[in-house]
PDB file of N, CA and C in Angstrom:
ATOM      1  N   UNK A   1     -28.259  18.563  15.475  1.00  0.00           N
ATOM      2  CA  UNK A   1     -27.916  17.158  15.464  1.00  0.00           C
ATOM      3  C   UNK A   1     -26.773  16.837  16.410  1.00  0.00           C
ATOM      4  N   UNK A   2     -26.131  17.953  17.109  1.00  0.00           N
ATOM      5  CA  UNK A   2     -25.304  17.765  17.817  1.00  0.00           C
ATOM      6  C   UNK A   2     -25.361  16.502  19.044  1.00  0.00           C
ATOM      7  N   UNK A   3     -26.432  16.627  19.354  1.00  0.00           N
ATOM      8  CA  UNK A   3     -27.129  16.312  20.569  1.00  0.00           C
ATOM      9  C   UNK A   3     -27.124  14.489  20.655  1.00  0.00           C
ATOM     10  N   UNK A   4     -26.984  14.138  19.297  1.00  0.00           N
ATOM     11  CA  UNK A   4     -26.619  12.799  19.344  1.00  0.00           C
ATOM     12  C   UNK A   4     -25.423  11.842  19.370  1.00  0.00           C
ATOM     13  N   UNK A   5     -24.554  13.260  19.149  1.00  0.00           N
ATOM     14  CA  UNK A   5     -22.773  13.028  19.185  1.00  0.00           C
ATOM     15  C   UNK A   5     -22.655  13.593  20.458  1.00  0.00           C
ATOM     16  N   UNK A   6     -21.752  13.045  21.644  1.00  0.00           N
ATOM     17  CA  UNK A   6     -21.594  13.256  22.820  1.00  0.00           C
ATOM     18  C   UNK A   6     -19.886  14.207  22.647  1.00  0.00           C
ATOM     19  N   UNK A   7     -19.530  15.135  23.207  1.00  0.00           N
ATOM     20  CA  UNK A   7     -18.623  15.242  22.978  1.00  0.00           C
ATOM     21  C   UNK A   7     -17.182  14.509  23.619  1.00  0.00           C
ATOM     22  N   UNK A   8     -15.993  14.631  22.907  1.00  0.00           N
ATOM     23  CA  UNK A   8     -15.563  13.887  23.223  1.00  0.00           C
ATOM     24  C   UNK A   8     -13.972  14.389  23.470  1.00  0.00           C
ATOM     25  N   UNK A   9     -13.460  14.130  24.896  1.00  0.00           N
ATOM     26  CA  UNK A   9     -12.036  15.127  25.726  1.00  0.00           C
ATOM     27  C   UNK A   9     -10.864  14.561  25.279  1.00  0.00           C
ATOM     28  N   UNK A  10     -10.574  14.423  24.818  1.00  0.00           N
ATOM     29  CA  UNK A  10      -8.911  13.870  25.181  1.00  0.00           C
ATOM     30  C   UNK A  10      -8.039  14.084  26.122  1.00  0.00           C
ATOM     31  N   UNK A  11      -7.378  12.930  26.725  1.00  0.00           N
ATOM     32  CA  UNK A  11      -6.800  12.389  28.007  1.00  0.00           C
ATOM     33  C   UNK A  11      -5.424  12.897  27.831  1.00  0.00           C
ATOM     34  N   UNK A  12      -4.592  13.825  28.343  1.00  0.00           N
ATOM     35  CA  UNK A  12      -3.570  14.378  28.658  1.00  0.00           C
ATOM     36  C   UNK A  12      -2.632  13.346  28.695  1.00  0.00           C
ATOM     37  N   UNK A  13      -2.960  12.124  29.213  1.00  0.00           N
ATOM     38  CA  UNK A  13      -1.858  11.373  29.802  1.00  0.00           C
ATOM     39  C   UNK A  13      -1.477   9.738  28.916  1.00  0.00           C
ATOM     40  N   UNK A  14      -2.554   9.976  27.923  1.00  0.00           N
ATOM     41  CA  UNK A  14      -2.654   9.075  26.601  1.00  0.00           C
ATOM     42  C   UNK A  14      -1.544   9.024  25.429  1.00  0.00           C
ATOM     43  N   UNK A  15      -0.977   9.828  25.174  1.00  0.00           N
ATOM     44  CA  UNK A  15       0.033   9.637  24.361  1.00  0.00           C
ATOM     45  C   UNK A  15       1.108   9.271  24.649  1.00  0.00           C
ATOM     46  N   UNK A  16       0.862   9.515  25.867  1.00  0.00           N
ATOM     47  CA  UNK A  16       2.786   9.395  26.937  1.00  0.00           C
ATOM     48  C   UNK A  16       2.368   7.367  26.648  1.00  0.00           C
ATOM     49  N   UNK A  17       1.548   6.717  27.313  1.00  0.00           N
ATOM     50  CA  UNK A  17       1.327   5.350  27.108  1.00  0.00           C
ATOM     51  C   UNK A  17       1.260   5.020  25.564  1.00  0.00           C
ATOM     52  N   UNK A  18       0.384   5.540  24.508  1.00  0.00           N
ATOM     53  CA  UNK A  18       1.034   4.920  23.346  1.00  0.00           C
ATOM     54  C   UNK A  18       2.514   5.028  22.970  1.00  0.00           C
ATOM     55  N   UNK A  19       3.548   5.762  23.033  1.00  0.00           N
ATOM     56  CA  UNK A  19       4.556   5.663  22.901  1.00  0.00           C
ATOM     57  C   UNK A  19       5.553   5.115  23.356  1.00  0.00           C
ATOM     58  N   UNK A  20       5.101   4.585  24.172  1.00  0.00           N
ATOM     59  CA  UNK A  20       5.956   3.395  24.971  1.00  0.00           C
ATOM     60  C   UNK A  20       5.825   2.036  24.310  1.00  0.00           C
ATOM     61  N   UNK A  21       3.946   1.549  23.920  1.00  0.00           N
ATOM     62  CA  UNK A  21       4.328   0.427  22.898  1.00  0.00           C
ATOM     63  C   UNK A  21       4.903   0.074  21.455  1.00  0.00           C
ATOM     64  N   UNK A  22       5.425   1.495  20.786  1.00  0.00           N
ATOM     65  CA  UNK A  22       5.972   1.125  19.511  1.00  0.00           C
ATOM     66  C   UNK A  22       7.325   0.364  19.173  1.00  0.00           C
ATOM     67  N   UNK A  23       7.870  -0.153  20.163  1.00  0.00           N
ATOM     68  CA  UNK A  23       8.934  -0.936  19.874  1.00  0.00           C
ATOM     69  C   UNK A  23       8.230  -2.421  20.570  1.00  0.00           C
ATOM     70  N   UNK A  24       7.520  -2.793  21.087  1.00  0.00           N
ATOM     71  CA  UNK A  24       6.864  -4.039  21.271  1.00  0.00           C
ATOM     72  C   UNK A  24       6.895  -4.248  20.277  1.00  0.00           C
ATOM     73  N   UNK A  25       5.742  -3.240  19.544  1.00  0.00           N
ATOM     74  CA  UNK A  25       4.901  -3.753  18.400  1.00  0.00           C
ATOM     75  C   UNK A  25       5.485  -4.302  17.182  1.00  0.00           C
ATOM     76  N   UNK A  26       6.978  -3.593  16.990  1.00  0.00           N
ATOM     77  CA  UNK A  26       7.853  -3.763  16.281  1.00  0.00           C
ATOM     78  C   UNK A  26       8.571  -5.421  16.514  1.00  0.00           C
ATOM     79  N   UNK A  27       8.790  -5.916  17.508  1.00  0.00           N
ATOM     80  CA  UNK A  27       9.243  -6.974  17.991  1.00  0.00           C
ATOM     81  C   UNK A  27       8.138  -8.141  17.462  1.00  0.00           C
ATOM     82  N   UNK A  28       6.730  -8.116  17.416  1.00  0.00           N
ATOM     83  CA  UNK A  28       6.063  -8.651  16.833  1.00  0.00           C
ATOM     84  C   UNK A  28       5.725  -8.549  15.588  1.00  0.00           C
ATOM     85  N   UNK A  29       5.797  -7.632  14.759  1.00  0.00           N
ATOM     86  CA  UNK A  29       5.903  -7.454  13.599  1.00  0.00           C
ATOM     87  C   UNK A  29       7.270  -8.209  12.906  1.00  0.00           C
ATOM     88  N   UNK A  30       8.536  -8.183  13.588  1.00  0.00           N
ATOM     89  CA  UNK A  30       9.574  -9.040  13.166  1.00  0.00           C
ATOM     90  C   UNK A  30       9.399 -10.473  13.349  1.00  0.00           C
ATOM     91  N   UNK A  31       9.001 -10.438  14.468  1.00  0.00           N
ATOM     92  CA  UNK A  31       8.723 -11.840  14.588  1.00  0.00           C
ATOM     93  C   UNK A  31       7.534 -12.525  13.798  1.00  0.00           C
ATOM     94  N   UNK A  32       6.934 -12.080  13.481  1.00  0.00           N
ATOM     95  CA  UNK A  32       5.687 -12.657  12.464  1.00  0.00           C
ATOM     96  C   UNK A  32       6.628 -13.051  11.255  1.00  0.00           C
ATOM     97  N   UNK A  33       7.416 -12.192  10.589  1.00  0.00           N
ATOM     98  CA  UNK A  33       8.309 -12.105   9.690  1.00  0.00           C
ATOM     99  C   UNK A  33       9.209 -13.365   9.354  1.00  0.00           C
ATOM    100  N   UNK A  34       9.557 -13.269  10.526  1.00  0.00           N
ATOM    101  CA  UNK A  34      10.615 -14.388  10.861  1.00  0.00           C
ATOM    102  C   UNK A  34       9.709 -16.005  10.782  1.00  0.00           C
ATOM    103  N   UNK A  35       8.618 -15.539  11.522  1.00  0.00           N
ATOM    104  CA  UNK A  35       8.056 -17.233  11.472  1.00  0.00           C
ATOM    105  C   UNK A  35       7.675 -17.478   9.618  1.00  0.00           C
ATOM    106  N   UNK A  36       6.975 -16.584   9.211  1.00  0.00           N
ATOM    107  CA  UNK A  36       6.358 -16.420   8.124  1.00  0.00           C
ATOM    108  C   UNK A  36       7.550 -16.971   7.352  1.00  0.00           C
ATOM    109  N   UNK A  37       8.883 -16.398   7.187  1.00  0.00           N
ATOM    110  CA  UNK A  37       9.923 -16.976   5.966  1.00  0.00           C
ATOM    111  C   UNK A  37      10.822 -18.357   6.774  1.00  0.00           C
ATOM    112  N   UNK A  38      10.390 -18.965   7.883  1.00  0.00           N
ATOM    113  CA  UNK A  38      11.174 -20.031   8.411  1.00  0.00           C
ATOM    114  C   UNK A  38       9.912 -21.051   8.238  1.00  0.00           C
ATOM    115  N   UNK A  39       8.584 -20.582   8.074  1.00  0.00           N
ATOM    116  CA  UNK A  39       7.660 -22.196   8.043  1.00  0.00           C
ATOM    117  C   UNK A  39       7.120 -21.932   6.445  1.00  0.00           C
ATOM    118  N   UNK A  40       7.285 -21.291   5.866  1.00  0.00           N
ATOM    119  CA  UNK A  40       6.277 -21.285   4.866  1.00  0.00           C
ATOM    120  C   UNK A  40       7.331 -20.992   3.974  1.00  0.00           C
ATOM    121  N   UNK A  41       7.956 -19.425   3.316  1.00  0.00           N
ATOM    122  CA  UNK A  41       8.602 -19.119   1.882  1.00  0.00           C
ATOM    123  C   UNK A  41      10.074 -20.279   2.080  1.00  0.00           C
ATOM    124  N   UNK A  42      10.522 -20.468   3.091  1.00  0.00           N
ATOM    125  CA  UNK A  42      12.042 -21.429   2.781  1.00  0.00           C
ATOM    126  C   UNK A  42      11.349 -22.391   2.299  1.00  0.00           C
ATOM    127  N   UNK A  43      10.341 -23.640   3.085  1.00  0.00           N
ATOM    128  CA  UNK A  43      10.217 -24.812   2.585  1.00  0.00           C
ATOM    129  C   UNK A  43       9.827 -24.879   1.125  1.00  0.00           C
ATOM    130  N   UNK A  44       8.804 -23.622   0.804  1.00  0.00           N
ATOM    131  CA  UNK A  44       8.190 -24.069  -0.772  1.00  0.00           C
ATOM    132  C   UNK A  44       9.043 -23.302  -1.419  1.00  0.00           C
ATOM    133  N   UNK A  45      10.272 -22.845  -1.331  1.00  0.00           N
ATOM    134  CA  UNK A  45      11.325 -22.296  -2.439  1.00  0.00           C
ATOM    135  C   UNK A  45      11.914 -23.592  -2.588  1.00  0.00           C
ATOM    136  N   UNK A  46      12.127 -24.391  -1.660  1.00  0.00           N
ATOM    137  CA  UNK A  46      13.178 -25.835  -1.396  1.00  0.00           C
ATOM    138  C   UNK A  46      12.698 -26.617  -2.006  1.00  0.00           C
ATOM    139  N   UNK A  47      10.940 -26.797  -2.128  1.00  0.00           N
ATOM    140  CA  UNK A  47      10.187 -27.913  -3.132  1.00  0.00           C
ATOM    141  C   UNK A  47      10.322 -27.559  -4.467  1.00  0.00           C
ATOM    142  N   UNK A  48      10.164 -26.264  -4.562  1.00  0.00           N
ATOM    143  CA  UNK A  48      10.369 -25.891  -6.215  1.00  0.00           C
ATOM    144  C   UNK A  48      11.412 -26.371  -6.719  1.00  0.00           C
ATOM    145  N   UNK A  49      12.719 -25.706  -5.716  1.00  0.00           N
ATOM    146  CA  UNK A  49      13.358 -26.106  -7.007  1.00  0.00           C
ATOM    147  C   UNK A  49      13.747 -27.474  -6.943  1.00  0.00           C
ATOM    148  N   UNK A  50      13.722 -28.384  -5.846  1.00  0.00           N
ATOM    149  CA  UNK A  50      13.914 -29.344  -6.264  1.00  0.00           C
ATOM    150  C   UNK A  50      12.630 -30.697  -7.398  1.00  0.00           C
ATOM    151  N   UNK A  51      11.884 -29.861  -7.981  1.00  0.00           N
ATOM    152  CA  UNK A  51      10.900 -30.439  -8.434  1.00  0.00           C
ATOM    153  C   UNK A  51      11.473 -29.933  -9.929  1.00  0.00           C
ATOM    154  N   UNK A  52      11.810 -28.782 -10.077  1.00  0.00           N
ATOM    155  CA  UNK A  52      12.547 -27.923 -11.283  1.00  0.00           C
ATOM    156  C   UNK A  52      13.759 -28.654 -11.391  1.00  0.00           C
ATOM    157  N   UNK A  53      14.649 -28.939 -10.489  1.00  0.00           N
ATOM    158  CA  UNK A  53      15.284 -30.399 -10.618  1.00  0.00           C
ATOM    159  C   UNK A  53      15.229 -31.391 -11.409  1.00  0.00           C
ATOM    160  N   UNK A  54      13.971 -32.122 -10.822  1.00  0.00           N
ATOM    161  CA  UNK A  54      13.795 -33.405 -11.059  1.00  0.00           C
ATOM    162  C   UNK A  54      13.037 -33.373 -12.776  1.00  0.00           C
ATOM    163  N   UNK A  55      12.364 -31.755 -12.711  1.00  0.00           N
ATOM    164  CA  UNK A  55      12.327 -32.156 -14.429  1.00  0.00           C
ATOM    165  C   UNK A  55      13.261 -31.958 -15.454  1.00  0.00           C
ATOM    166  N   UNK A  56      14.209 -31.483 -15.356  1.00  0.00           N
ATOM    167  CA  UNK A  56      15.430 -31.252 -15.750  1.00  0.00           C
ATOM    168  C   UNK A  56      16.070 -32.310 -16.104  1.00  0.00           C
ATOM    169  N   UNK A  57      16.052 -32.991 -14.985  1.00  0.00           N
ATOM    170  CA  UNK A  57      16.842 -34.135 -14.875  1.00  0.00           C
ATOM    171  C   UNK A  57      16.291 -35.461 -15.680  1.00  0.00           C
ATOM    172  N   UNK A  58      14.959 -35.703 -16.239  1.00  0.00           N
ATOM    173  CA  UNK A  58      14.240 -36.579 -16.632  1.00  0.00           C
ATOM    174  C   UNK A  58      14.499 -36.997 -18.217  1.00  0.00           C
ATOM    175  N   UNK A  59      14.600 -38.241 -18.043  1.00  0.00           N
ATOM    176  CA  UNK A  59      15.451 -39.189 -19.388  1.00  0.00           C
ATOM    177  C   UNK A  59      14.785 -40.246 -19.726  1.00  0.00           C
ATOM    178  N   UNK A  60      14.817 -40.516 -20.574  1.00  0.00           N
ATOM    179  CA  UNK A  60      14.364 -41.836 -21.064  1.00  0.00           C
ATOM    180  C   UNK A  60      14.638 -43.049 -20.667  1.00  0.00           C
ATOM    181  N   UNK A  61      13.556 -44.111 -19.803  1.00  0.00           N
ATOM    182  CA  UNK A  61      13.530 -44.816 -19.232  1.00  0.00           C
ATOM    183  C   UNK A  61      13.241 -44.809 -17.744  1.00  0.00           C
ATOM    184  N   UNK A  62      13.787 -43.358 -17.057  1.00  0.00           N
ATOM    185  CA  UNK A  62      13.075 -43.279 -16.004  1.00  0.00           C
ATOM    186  C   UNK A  62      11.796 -43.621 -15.659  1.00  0.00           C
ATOM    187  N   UNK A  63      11.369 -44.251 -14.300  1.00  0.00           N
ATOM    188  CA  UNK A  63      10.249 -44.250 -14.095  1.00  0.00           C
ATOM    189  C   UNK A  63       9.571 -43.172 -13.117  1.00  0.00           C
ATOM    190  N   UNK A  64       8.189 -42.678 -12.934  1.00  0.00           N
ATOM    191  CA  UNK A  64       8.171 -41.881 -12.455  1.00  0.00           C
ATOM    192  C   UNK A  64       6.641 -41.898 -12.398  1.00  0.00           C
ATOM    193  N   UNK A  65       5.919 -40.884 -11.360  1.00  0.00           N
ATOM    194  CA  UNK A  65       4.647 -41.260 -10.665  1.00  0.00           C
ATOM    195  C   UNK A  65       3.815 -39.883 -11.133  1.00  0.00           C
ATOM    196  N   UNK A  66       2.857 -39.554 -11.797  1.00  0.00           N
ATOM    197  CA  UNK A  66       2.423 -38.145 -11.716  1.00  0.00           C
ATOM    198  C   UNK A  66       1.053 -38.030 -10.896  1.00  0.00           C
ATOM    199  N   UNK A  67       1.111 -36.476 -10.897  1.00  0.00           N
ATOM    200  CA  UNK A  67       0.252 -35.760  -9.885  1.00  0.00           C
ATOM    201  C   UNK A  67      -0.917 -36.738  -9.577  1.00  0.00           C
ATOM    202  N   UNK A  68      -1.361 -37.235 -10.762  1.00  0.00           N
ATOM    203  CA  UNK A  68      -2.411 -38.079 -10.546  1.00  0.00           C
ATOM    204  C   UNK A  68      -2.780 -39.401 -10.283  1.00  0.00           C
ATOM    205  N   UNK A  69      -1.243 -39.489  -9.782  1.00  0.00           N
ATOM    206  CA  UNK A  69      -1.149 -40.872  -9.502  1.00  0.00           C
ATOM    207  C   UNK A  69      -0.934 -42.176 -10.416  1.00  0.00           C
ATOM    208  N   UNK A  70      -0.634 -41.727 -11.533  1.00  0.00           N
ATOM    209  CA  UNK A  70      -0.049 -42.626 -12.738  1.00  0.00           C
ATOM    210  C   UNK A  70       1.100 -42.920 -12.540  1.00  0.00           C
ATOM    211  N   UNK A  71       0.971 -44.108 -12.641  1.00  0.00           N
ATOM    212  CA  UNK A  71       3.120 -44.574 -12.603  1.00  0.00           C
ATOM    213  C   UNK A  71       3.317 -45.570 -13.986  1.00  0.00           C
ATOM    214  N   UNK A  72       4.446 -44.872 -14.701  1.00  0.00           N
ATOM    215  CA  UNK A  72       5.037 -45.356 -15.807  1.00  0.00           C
ATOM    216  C   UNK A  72       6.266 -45.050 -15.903  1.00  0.00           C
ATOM    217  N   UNK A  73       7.182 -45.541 -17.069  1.00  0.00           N
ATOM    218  CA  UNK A  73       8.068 -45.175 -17.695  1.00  0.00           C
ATOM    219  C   UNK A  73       8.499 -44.349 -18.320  1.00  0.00           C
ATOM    220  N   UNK A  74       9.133 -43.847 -18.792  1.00  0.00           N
ATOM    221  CA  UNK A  74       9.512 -42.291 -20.197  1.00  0.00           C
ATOM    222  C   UNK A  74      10.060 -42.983 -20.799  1.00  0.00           C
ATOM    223  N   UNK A  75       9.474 -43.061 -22.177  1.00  0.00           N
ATOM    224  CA  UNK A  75       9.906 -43.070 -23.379  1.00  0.00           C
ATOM    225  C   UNK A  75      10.175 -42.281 -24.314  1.00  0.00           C
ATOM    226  N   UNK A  76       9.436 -40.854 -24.208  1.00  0.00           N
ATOM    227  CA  UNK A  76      10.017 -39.840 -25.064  1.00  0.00           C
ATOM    228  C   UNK A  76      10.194 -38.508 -23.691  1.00  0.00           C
ATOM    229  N   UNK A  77      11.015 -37.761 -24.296  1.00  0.00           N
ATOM    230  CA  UNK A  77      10.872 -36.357 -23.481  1.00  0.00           C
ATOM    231  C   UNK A  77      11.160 -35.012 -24.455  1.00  0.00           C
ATOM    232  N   UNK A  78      10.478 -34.408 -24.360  1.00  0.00           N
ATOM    233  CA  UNK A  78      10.405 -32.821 -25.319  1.00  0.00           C
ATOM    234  C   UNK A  78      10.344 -31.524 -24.323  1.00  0.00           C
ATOM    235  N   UNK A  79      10.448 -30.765 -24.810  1.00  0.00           N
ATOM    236  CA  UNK A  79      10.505 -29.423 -23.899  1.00  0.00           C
ATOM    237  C   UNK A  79       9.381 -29.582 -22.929  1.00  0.00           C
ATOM    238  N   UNK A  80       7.994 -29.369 -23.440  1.00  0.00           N
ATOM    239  CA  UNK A  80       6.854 -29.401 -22.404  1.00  0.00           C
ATOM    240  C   UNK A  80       6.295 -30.514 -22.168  1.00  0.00           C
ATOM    241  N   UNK A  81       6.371 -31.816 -22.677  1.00  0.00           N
ATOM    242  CA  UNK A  81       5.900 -32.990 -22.800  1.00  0.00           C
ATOM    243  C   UNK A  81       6.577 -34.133 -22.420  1.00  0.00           C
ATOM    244  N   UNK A  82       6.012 -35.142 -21.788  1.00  0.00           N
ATOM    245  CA  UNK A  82       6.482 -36.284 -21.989  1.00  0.00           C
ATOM    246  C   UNK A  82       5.599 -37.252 -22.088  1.00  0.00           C
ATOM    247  N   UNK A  83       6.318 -38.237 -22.324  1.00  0.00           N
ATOM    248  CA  UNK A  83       5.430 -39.378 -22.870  1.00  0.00           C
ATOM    249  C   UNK A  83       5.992 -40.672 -22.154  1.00  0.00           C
ATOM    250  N   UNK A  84       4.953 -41.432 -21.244  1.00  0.00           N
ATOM    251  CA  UNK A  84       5.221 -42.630 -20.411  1.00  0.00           C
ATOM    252  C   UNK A  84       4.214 -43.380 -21.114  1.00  0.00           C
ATOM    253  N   UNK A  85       4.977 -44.483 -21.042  1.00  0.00           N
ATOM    254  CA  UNK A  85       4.576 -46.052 -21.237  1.00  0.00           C
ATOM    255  C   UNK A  85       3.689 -46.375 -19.885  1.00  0.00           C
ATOM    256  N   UNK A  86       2.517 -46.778 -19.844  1.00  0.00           N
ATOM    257  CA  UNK A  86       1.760 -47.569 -18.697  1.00  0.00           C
ATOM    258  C   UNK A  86       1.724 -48.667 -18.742  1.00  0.00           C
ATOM    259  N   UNK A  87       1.517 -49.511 -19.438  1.00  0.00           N
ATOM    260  CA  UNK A  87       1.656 -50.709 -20.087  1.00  0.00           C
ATOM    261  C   UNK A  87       2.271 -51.155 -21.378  1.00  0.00           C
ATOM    262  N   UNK A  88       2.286 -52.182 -21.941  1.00  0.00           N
ATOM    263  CA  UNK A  88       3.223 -52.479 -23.299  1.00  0.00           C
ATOM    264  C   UNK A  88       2.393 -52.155 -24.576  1.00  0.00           C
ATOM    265  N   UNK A  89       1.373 -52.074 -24.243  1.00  0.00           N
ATOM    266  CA  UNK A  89       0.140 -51.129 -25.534  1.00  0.00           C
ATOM    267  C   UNK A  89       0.013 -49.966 -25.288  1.00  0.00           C
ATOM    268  N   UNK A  90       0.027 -48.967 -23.748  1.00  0.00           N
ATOM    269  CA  UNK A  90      -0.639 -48.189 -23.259  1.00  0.00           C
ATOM    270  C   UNK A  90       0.521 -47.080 -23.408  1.00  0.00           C
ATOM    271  N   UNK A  91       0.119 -45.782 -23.927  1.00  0.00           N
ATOM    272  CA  UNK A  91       1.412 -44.547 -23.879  1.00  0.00           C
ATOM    273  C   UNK A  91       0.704 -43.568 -23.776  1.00  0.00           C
ATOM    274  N   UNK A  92       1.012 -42.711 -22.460  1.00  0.00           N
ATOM    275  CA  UNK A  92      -0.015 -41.314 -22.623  1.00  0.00           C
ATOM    276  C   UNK A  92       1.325 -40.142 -22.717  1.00  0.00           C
ATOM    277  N   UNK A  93       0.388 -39.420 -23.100  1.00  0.00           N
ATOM    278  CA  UNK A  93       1.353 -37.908 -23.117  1.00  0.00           C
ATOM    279  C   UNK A  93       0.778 -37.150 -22.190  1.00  0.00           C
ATOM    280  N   UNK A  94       1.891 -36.714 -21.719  1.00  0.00           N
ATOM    281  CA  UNK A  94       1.519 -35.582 -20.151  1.00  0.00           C
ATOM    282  C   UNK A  94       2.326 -34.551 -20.360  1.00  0.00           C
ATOM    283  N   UNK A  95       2.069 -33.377 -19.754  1.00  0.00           N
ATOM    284  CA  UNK A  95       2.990 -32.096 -19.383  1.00  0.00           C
ATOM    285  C   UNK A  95       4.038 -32.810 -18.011  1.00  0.00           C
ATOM    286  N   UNK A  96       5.209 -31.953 -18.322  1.00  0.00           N
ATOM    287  CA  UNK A  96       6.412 -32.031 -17.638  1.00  0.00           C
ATOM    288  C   UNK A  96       6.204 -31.679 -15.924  1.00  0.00           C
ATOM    289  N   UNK A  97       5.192 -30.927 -15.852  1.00  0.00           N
ATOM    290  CA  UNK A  97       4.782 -30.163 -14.476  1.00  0.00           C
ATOM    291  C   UNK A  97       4.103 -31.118 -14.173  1.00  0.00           C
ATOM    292  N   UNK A  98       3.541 -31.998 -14.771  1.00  0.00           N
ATOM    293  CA  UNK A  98       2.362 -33.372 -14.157  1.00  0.00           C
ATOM    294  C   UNK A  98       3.434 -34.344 -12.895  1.00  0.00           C
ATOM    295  N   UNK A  99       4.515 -34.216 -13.496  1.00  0.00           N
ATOM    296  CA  UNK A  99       4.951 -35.283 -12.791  1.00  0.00           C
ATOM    297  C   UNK A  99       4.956 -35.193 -11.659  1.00  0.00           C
ATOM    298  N   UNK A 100       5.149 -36.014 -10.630  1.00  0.00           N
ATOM    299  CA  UNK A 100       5.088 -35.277  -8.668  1.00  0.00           C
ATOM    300  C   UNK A 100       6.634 -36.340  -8.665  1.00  0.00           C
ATOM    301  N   UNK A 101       7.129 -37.254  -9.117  1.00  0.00           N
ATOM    302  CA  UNK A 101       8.077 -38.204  -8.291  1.00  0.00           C
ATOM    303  C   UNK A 101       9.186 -38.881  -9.119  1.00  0.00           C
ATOM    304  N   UNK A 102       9.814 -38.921  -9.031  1.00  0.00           N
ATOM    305  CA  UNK A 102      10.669 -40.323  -9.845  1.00  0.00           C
ATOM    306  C   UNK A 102      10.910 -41.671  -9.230  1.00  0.00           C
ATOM    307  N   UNK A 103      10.520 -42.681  -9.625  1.00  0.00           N
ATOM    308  CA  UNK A 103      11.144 -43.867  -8.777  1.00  0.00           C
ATOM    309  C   UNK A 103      12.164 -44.624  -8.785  1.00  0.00           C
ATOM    310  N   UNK A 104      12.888 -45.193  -7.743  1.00  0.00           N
ATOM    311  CA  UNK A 104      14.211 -45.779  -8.498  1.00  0.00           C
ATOM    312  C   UNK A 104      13.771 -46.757  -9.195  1.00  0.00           C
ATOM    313  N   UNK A 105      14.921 -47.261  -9.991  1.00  0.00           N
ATOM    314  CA  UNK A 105      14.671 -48.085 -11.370  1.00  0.00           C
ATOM    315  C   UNK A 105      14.192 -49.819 -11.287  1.00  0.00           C
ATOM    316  N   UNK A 106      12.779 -49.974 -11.270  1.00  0.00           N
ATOM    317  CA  UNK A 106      12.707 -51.566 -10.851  1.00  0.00           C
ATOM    318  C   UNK A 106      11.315 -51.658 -10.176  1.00  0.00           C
ATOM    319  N   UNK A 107      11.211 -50.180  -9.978  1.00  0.00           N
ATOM    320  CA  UNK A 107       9.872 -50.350  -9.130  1.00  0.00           C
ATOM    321  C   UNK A 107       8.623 -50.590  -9.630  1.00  0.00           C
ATOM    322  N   UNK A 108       8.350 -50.477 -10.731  1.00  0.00           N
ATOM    323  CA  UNK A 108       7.297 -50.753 -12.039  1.00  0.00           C
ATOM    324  C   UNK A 108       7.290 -52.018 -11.495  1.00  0.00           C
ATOM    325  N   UNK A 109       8.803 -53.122 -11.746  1.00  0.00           N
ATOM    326  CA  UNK A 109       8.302 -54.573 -12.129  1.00  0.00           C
ATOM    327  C   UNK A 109       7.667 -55.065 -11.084  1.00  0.00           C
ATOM    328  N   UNK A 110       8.073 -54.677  -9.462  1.00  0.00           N
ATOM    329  CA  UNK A 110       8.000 -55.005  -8.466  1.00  0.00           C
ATOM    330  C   UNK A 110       6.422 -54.468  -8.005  1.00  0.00           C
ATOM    331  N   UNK A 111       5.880 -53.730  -8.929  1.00  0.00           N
ATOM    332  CA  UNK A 111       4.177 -53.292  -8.259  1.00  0.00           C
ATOM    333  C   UNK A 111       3.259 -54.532  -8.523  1.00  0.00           C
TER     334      UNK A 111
END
């Protein structure tokens, strides 16, 4: 079966050239690095926590917009829950992570 595998020499003068690119390669490998934690892990560490923030920070009467595009008031707040007013009959309960926004105070009347 030999006969279908060709044999195969190795070039004397081949290793001397790979060893010359391992510090390129290295320069691109950092640099991938570098782009990778300057466009992508800084900004979404910066959204977290300021979103971990903003639920923290959330009180009764705030108004505020969630993921799904609901905008109401807070009337109650509990560890995992809150509860916005949509209208003067209307009160849903949502998780704390629902929310995406807070608005300043006035913007309800003004929609």
């Amino acid at each position: 079966m030999s006969f279908f595998i060709p044999a195969a020499f190795a070039d004397g003068a081949a290793p001397a050239a790979g060893a010359a690119g391992t510090g390129f390669e290295w320069v691109f490998l950092v640099g991938f690095l570098v782009i990778f934690y300057l466009m992508i892990w800084r900004p979404q560490s910066k959204r977290a926590k300021e979103h971990k923030n903003l639920l923290g920070a959330l009180q009764k009467g705030d108004e505020v917009v969630t993921s799904g595009g609901i905008a109401g008031k807070v009337t109650k707040v509990s560890d995992d829950f809150v509860v916005i007013e949509v209208s003067d009959t209307v009160e849903l309960k949502i998780q704390k992570a629902a929310i995406a926004a807070s608005l300043p105070k006035g913007t309800l009347k003004a929609i």
